[in-house]
Protein backbone atom coordinates (compact mmCIF):
# COMPACT_ATOMS: atom_id res chain seq x y z
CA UNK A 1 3.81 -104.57 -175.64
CA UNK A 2 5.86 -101.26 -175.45
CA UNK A 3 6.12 -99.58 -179.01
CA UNK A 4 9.67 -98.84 -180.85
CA UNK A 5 9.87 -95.10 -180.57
CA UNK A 6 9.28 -93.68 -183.99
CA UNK A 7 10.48 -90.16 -185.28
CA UNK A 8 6.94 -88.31 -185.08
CA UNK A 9 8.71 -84.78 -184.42
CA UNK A 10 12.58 -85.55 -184.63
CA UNK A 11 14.83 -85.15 -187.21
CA UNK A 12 12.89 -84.77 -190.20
CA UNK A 13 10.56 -82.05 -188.55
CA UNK A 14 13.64 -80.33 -187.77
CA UNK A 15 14.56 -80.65 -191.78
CA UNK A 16 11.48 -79.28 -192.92
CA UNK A 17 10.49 -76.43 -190.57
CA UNK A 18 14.55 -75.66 -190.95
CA UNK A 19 15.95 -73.93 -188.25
CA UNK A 20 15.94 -70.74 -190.51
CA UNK A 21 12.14 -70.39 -189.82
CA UNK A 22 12.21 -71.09 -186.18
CA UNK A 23 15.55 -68.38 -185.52
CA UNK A 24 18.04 -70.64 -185.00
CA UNK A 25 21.49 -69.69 -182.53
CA UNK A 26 24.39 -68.01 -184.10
CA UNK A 27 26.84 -69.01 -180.90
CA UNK A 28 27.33 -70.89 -177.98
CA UNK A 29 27.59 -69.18 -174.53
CA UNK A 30 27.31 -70.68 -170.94
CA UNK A 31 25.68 -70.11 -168.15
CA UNK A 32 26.50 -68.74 -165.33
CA UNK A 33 27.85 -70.50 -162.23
CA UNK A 34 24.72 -72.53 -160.46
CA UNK A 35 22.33 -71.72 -163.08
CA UNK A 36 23.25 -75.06 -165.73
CA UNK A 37 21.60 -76.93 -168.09
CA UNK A 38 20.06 -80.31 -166.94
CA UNK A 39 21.75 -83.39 -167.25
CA UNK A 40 22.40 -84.16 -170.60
CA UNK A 41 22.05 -80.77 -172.39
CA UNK A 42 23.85 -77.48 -173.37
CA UNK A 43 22.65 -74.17 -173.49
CA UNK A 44 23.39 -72.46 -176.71
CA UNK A 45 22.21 -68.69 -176.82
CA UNK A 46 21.92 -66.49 -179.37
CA UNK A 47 24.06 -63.77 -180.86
CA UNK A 48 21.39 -61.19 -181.54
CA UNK A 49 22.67 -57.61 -182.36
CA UNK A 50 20.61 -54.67 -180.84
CA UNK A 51 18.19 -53.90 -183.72
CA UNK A 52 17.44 -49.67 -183.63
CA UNK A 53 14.10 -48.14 -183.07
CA UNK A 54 13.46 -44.18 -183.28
CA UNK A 55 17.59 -43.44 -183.57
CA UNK A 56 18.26 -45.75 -180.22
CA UNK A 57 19.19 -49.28 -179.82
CA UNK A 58 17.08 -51.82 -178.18
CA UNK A 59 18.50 -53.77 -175.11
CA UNK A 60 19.11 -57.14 -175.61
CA UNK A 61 19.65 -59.24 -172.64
CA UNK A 62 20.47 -63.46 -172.63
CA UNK A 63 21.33 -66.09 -170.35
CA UNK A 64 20.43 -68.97 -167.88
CA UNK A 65 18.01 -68.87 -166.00
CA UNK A 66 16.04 -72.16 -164.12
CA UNK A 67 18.18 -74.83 -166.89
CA UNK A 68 17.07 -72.58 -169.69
CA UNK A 69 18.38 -70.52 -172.18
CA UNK A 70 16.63 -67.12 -172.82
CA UNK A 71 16.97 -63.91 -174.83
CA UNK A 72 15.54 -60.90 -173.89
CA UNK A 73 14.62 -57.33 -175.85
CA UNK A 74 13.78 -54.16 -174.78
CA UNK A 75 13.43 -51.11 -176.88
CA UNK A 76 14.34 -48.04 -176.26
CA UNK A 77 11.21 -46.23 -175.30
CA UNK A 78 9.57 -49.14 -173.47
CA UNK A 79 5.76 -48.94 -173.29
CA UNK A 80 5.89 -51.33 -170.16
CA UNK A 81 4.30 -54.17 -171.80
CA UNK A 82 5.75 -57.59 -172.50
CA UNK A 83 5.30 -60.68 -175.34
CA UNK A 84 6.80 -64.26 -174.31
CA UNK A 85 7.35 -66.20 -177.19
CA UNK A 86 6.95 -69.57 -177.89
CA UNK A 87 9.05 -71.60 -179.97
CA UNK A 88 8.31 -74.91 -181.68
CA UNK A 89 9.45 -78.46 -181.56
CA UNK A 90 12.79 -78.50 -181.30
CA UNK A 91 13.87 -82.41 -181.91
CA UNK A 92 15.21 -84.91 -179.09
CA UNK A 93 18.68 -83.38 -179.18
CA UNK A 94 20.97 -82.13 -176.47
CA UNK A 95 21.54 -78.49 -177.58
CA UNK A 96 18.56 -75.93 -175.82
CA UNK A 97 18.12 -72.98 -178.03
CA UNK A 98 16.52 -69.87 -178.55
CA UNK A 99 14.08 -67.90 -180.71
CA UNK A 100 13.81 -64.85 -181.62
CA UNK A 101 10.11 -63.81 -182.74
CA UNK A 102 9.59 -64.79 -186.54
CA UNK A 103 7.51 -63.24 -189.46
CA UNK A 104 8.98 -60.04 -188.81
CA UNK A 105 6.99 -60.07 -185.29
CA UNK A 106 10.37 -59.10 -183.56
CA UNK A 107 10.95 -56.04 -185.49
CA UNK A 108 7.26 -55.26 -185.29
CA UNK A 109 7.33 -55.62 -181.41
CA UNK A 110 10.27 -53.69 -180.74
CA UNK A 111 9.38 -50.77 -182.90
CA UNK A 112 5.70 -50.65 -181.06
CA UNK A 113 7.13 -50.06 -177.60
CA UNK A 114 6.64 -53.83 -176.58
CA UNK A 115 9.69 -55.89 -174.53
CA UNK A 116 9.53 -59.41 -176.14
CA UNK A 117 11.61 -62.80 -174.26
CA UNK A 118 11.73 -66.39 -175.22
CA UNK A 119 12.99 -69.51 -173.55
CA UNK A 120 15.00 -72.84 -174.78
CA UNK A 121 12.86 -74.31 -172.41
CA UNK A 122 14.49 -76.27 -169.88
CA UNK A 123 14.82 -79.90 -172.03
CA UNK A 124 13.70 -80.62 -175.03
CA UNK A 125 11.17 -83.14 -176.60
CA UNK A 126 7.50 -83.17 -177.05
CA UNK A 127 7.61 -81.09 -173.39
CA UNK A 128 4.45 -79.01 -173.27
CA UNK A 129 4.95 -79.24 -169.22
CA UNK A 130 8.52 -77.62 -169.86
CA UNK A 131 7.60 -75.07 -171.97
CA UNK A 132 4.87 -73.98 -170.11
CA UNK A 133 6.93 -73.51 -166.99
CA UNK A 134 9.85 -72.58 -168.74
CA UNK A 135 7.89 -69.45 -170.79
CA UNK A 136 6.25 -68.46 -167.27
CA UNK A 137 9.77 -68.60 -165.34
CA UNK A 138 11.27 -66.33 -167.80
CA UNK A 139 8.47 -63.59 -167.19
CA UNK A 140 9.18 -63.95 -163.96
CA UNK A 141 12.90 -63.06 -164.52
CA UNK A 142 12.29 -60.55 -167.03
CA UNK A 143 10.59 -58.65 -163.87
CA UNK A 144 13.99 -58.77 -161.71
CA UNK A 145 16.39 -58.11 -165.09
CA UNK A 146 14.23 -55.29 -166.37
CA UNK A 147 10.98 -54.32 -164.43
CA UNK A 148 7.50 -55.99 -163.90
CA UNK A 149 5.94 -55.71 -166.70
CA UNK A 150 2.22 -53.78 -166.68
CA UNK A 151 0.69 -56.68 -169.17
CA UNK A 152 2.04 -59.53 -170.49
CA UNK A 153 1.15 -61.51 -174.08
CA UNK A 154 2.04 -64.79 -174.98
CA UNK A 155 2.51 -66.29 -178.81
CA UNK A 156 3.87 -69.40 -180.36
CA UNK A 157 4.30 -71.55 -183.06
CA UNK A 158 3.37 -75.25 -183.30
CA UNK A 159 4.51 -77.24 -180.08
CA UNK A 160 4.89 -73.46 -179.01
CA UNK A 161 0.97 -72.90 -180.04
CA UNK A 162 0.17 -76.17 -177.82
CA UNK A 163 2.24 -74.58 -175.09
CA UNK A 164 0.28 -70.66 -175.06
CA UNK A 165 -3.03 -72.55 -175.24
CA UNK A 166 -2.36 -74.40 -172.18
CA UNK A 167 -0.57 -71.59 -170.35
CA UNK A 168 -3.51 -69.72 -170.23
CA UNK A 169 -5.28 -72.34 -168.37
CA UNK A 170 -2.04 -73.54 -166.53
CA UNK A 171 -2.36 -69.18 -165.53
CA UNK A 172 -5.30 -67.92 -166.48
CA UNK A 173 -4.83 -64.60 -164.90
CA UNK A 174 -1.37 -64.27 -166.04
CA UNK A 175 -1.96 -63.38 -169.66
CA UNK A 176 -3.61 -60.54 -171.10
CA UNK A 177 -4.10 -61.93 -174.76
CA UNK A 178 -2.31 -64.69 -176.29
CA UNK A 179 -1.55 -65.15 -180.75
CA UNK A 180 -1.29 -69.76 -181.34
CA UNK A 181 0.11 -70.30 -184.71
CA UNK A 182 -0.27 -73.32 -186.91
CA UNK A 183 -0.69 -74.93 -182.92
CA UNK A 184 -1.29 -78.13 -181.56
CA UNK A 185 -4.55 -76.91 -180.11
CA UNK A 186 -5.89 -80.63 -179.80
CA UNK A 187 -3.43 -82.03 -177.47
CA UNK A 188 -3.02 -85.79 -178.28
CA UNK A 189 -5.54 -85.65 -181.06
CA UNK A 190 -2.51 -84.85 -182.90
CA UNK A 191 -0.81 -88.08 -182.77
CA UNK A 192 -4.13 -90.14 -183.39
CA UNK A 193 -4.11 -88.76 -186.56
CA UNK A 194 -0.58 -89.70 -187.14
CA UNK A 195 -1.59 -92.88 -186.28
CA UNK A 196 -4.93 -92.94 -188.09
CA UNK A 197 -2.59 -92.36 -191.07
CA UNK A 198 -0.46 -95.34 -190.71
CA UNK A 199 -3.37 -97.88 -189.92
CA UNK A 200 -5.09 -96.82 -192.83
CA UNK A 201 -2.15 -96.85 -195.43
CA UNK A 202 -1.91 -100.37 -194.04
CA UNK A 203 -5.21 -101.28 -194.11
CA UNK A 204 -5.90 -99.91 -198.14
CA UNK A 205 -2.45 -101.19 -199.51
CA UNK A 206 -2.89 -104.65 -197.21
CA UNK A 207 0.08 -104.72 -195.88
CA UNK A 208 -0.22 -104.93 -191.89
CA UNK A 209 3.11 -104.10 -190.22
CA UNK A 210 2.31 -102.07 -186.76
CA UNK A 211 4.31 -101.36 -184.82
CA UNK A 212 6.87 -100.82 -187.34
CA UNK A 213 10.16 -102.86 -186.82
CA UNK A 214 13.79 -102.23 -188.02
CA UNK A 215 13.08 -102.86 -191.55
CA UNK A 216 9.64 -100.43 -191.81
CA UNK A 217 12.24 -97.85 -193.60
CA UNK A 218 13.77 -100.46 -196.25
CA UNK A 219 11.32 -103.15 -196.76
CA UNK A 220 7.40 -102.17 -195.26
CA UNK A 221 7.60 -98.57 -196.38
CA UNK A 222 8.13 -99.22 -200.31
CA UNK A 223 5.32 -102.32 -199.73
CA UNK A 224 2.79 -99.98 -198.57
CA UNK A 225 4.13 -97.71 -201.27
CA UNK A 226 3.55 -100.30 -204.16
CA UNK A 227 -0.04 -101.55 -202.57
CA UNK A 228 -1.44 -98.00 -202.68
CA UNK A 229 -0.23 -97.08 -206.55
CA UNK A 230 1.61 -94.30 -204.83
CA UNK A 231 4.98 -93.64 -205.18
CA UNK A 232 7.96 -90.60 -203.64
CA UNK A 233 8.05 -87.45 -204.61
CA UNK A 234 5.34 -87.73 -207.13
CA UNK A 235 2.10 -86.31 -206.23
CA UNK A 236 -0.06 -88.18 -209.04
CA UNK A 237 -3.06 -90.50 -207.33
CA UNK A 238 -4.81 -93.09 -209.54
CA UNK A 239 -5.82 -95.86 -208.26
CA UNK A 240 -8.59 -96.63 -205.75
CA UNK A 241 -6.54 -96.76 -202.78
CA UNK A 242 -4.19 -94.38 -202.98
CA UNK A 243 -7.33 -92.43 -203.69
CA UNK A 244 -8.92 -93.14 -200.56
CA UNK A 245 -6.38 -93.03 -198.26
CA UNK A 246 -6.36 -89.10 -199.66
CA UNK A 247 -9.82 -88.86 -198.67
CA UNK A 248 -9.62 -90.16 -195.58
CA UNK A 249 -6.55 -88.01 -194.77
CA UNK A 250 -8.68 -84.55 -195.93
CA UNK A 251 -11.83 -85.57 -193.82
CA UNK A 252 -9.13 -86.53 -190.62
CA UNK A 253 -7.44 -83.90 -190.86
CA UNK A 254 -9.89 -80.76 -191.24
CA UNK A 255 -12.72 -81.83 -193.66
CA UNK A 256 -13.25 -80.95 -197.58
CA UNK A 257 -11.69 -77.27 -198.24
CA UNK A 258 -9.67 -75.50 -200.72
CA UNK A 259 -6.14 -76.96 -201.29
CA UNK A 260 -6.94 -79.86 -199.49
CA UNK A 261 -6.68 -82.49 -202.39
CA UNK A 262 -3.54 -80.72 -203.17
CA UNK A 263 -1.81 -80.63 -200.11
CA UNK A 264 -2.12 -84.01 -199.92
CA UNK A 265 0.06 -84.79 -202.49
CA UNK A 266 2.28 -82.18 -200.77
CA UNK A 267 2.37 -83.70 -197.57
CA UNK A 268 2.07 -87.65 -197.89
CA UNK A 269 5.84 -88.88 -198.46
CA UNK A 270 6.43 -86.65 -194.84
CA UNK A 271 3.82 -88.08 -192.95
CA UNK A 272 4.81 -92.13 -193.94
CA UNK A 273 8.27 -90.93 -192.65
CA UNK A 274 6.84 -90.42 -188.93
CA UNK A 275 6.08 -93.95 -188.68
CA UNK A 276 9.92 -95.06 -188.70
CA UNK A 277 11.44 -96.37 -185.93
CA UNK A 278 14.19 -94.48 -184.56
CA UNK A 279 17.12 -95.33 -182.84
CA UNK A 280 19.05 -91.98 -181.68
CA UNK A 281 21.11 -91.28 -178.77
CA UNK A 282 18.74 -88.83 -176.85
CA UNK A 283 18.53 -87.46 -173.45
CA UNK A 284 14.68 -87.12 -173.96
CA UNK A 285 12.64 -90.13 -172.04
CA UNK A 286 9.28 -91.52 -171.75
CA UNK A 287 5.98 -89.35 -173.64
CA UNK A 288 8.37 -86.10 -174.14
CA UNK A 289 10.69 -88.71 -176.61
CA UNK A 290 7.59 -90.42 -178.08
CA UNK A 291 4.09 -88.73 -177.77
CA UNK A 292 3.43 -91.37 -179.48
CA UNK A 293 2.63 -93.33 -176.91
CA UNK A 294 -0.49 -91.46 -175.94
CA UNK A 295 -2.40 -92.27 -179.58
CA UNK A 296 -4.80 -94.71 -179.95
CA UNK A 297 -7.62 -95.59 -182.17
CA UNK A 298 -10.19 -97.39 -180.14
CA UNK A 299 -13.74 -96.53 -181.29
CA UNK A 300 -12.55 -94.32 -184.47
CA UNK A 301 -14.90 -94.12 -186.81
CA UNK A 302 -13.07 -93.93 -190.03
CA UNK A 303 -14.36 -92.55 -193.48
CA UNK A 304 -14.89 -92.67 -196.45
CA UNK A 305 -15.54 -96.34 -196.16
CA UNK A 306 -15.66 -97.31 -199.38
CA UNK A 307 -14.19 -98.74 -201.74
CA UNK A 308 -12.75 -100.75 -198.97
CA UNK A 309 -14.93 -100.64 -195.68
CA UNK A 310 -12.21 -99.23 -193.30
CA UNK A 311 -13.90 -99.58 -189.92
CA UNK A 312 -13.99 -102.96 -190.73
CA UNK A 313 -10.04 -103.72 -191.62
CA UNK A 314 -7.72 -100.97 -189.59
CA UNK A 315 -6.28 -102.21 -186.89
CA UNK A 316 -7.01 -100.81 -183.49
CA UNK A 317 -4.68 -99.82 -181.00
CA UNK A 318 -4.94 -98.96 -177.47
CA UNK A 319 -2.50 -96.09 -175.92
CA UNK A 320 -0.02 -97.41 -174.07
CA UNK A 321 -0.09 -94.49 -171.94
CA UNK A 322 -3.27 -94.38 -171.09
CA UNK A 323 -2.65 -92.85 -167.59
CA UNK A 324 -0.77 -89.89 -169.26
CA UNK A 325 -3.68 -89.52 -171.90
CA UNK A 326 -6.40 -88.54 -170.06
CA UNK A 327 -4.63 -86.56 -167.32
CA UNK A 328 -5.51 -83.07 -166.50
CA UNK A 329 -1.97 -82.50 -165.24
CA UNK A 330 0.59 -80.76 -166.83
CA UNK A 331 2.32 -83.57 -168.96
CA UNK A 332 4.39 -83.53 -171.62
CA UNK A 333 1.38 -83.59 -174.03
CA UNK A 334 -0.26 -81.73 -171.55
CA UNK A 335 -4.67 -81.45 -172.32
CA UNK A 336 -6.01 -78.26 -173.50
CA UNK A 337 -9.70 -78.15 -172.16
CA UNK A 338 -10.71 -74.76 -173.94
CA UNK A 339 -11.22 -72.79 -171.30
CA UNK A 340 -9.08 -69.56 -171.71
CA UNK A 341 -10.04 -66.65 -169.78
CA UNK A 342 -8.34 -63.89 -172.00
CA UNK A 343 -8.32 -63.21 -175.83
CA UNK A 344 -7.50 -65.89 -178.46
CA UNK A 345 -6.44 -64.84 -181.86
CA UNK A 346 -5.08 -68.13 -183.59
CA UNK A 347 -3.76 -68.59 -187.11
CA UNK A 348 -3.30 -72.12 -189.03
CA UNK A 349 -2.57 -73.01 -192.53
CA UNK A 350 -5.20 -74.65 -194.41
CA UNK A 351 -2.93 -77.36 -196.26
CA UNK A 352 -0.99 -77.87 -193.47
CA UNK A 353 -1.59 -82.14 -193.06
CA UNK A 354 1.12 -81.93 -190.50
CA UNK A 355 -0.93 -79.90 -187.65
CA UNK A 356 -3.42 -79.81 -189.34
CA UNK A 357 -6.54 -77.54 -189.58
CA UNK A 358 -8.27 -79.63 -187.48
CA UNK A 359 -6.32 -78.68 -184.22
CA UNK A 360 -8.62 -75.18 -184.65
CA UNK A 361 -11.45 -77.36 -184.88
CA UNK A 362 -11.34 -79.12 -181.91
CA UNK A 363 -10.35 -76.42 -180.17
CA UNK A 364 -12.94 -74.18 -181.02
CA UNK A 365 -15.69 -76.93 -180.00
CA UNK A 366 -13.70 -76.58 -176.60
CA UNK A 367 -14.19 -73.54 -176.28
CA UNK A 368 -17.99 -73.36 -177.48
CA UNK A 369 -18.44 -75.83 -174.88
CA UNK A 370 -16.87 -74.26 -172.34
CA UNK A 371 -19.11 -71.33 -173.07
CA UNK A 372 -16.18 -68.56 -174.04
CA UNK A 373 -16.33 -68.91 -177.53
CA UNK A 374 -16.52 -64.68 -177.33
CA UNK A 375 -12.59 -65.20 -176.00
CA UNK A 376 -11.24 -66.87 -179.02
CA UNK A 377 -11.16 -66.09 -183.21
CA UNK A 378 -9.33 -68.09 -185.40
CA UNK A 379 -8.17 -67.23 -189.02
CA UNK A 380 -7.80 -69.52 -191.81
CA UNK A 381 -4.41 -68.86 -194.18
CA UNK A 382 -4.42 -70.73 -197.80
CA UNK A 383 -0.75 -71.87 -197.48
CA UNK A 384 0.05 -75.84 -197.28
CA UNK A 385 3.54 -75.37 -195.35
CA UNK A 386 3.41 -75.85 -191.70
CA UNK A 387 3.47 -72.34 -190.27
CA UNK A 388 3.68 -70.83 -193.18
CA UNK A 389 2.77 -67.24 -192.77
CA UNK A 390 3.87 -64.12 -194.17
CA UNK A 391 4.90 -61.04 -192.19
CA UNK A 392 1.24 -59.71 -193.18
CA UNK A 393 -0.76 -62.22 -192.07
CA UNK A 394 1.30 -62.60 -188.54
CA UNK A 395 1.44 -59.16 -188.18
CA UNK A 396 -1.89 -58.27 -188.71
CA UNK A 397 -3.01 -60.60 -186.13
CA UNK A 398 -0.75 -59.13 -183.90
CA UNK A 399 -2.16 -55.60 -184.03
CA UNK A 400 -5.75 -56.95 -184.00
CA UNK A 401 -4.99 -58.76 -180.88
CA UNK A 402 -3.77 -55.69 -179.34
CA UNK A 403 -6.92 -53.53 -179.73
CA UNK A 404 -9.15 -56.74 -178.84
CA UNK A 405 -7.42 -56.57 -175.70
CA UNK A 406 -6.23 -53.15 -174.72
CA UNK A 407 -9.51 -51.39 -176.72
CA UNK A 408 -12.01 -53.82 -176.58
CA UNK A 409 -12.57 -53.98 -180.66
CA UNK A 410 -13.20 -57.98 -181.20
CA UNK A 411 -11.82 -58.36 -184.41
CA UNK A 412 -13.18 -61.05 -187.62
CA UNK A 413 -12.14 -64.21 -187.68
CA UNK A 414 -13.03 -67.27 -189.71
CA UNK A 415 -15.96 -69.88 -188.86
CA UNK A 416 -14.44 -73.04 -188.40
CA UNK A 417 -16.92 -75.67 -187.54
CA UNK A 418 -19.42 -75.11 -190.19
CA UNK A 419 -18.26 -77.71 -193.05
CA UNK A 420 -20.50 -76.11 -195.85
CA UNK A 421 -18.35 -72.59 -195.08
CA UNK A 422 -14.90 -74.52 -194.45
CA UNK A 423 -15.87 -76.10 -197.83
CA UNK A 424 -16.45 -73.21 -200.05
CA UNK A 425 -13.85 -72.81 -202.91
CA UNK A 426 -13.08 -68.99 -201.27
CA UNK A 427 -13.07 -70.20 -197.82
CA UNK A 428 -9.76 -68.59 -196.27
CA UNK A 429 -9.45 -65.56 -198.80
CA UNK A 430 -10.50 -63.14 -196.29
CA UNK A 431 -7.18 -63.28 -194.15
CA UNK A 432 -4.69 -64.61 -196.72
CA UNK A 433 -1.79 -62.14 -197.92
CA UNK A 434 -3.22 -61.77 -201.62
CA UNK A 435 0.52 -59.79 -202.04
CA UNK A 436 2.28 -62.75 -201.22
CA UNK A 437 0.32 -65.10 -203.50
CA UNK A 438 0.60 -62.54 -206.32
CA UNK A 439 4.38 -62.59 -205.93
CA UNK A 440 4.68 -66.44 -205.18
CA UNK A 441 6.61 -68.81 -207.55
CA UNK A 442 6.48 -72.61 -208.12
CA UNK A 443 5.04 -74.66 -205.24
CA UNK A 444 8.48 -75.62 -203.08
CA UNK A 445 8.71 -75.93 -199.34
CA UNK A 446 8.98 -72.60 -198.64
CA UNK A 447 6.14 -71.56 -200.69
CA UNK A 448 2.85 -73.36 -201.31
CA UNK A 449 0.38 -70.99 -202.25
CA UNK A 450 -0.12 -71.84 -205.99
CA UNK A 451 -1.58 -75.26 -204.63
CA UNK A 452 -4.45 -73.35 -204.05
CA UNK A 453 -6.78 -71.61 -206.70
CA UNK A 454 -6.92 -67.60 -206.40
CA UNK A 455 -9.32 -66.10 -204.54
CA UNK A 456 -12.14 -63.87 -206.09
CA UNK A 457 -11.20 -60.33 -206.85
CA UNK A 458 -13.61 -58.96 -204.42
């Protein structure tokens, strides 16, 4: 039978990331006569002042274009080149917004000669088909509104890093190099592990109660709770189960490595929430509302399995959109096959249990399998927030990207599918911003870099 949508993405993503990170609109504007929003929606744009570079104020542009918003920059000595950013999951709402580049990437852009644009995309949702189209529409209009550009980038940030992987193999000779951050680089292995962390919550704290029904929130929830020895906001583990379910969570999600244990804690009272059932007014339908729908657990092997032998008591669940799953279309939770055919410089946060760090490990076997793995580096960063980067650490992936592609120097990266390495208590050091962990305070949801141990002087 069809599953109650649940909130995996909605309004307690939007909470957590905070609008603040992702750039959020200052004012409403419309668009212009026979350029709307689809049914259902509003454009909001963005009130960005010109920011000044060298004396001279950049150009900013936005409007409607295609049933999306967009905002455009160009600085004042253009060096011809453009970056399309990405933005992230945006909710099931009505209002279509737009970013401007975060981490101090817009600023950084600007002053290095590069144009940047982002889209609203045309709806929102779980849409990996509408941003893609969206993101490569806009480049199209940048090159009537401003001039064709001579090379074009693309970056994003989670739903927006799922979106760049698979433009580049939606138009693989469209984009010169392209920056994923904290990205859904595994498609719908994403919301298996959502799933996988449901089942097995059920499974260890015996209390079966998938698919979750109007009183998961009020009654199941503080069940599961009491079965596992867990309880909100506290981040102490003790007994067996609530001990395994940990375990199981690290392995799912990425494999033993530093912070893991740690994030855990962090992360769990977030990720029982996506299993509530929703019931908000949305114009969003079908996979885009609930990419839910795609996960499944059929032939998962789950570990550790003991105490309790898991494999033997989690329940197994077939997608219900099968179909959708295992299309090579371009779907709302569109595939990424790993088979880019320009640079790949991707960041993720090691904690992160929300995309977590196993996104860069599926992709990478992609990749490796594909034969390109000489296209793609990834970088590990010890922070447990989702997308949690620091101006350093974005923007010194950004200029490394740029002489990969416009020199030919192939930067470092991190090895990623090596367990022993992923394991080791330094593993991650190399490109984390030791500044920002020297300044950080107490672990909050904006900063989570004392969950992890400090990384050798050398």
């Amino acid at each position: 039978m069809p599953r109650p949508r649940t909130r995996p993405l909605v309004a307690v993503l939007a909470t957590l990331l905070g609008l603040t990170l992702l750039g959020a609109p200052t004012a409403a504007a419309a668009g212009p006569p026979g350029d709307e929003a689809l049914p259902g929606y509003t454009i909001v744009l963005p009130e960005l002042a010109p920011l000044e570079v060298d004396g001279a104020p950049t150009r900013v542009i936005t409007g409607v274009s295609g049933s999306a918003g967009y905002a455009i920059e160009v600085p004042p000595h253009w060096n011809g080149e453009l970056v399309m950013w990405a933005h992230g999951f945006r909710g099931n709402g009505a209002e279509l917004t737009v970013d401007p580049p975060a981490y101090g990437l817009r600023e950084r852009f600007v002053e290095q000669g590069y144009a940047w644009a982002a889209s609203s995309y045309d709806r929102n949702g779980y849409d990996i088909a509408s941003g893609v189209r969206s993101t490569r529409e806009l480049a199209k209009e940048f090159g009537r509104l401003v001039d064709k550009p001579s090379r074009v980038y693309l970056a994003g940030v989670s739903m927006g890093g799922h979106i760049t992987a698979r433009s580049l193999e939606e138009y693989p000779s469209f984009y010169a190099g392209a920056l994923p951050m904290c990205g859904v680089l595994g498609d719908h292995d994403l919301f298996d592990y959502f799933l996988d962390y449901q089942l097995a919550a059920e499974a260890l704290s015996g209390v079966r109660a998938y698919p979750p029904g109007p009183d998961y929130a009020e009654t199941v929830l503080p069940q599961i709770y009491a079965g596992l020895g867990l309880a909100p906001n506290d981040p102490t583990i003790s007994t067996p189960a609530g001990q395994q379910l940990r375990a199981a969570t690290v392995l799912d999600s990425g494999g033993v490595r530093p912070g893991a244990d740690a994030s855990f804690g962090f992360w769990k009272d977030f990720l029982f929430t996506l299993a509530i059932p929703s019931d908000e007014p949305t114009p969003v339908e079908g996979v885009a509302a609930d990419p839910g729908l795609v996960a499944g657990n059929i032939g998962t092997d789950y570990e550790p399995d003991k105490p309790v032998a898991l494999d033997e008591v989690v329940q197994r669940v077939e997608p219900v959109e099968e179909q959708i799953r295992e299309s090579r279309s371009l779907t709302p939770v569109a595939q990424v096959i790993g088979r880019p055919k320009a640079p790949v410089l991707s960041l993720h946060n090691l904690g992160d249990l929300f995309v977590p760090f196993a996104m860069e490990q599926i992709y990478a076997a992609e990749v490796a399998e594909a034969g390109r793995s000489e296209l793609l580096l990834q970088r590990a960063i010890r922070t447990t927030g989702h997308c949690e980067f620091s101006p350093v650490e974005a923007g010194t992936a950004w200029d490394d990207l740029v002489r990969w592609v416009e020199d030919g120097e192939r930067p470092a990266g991190d090895e990623v599918l090596d367990p022993k390495i992923v394991a080791d208590p330094a593993y991650g050091c190399r490109f984390s911003d030791a500044a920002a962990y020297a300044a950080a305070g107490p672990v909050s949801e904006d900063d989570t870099r004392r969950l992890f141990e400090p990384c050798p002087a050398s």
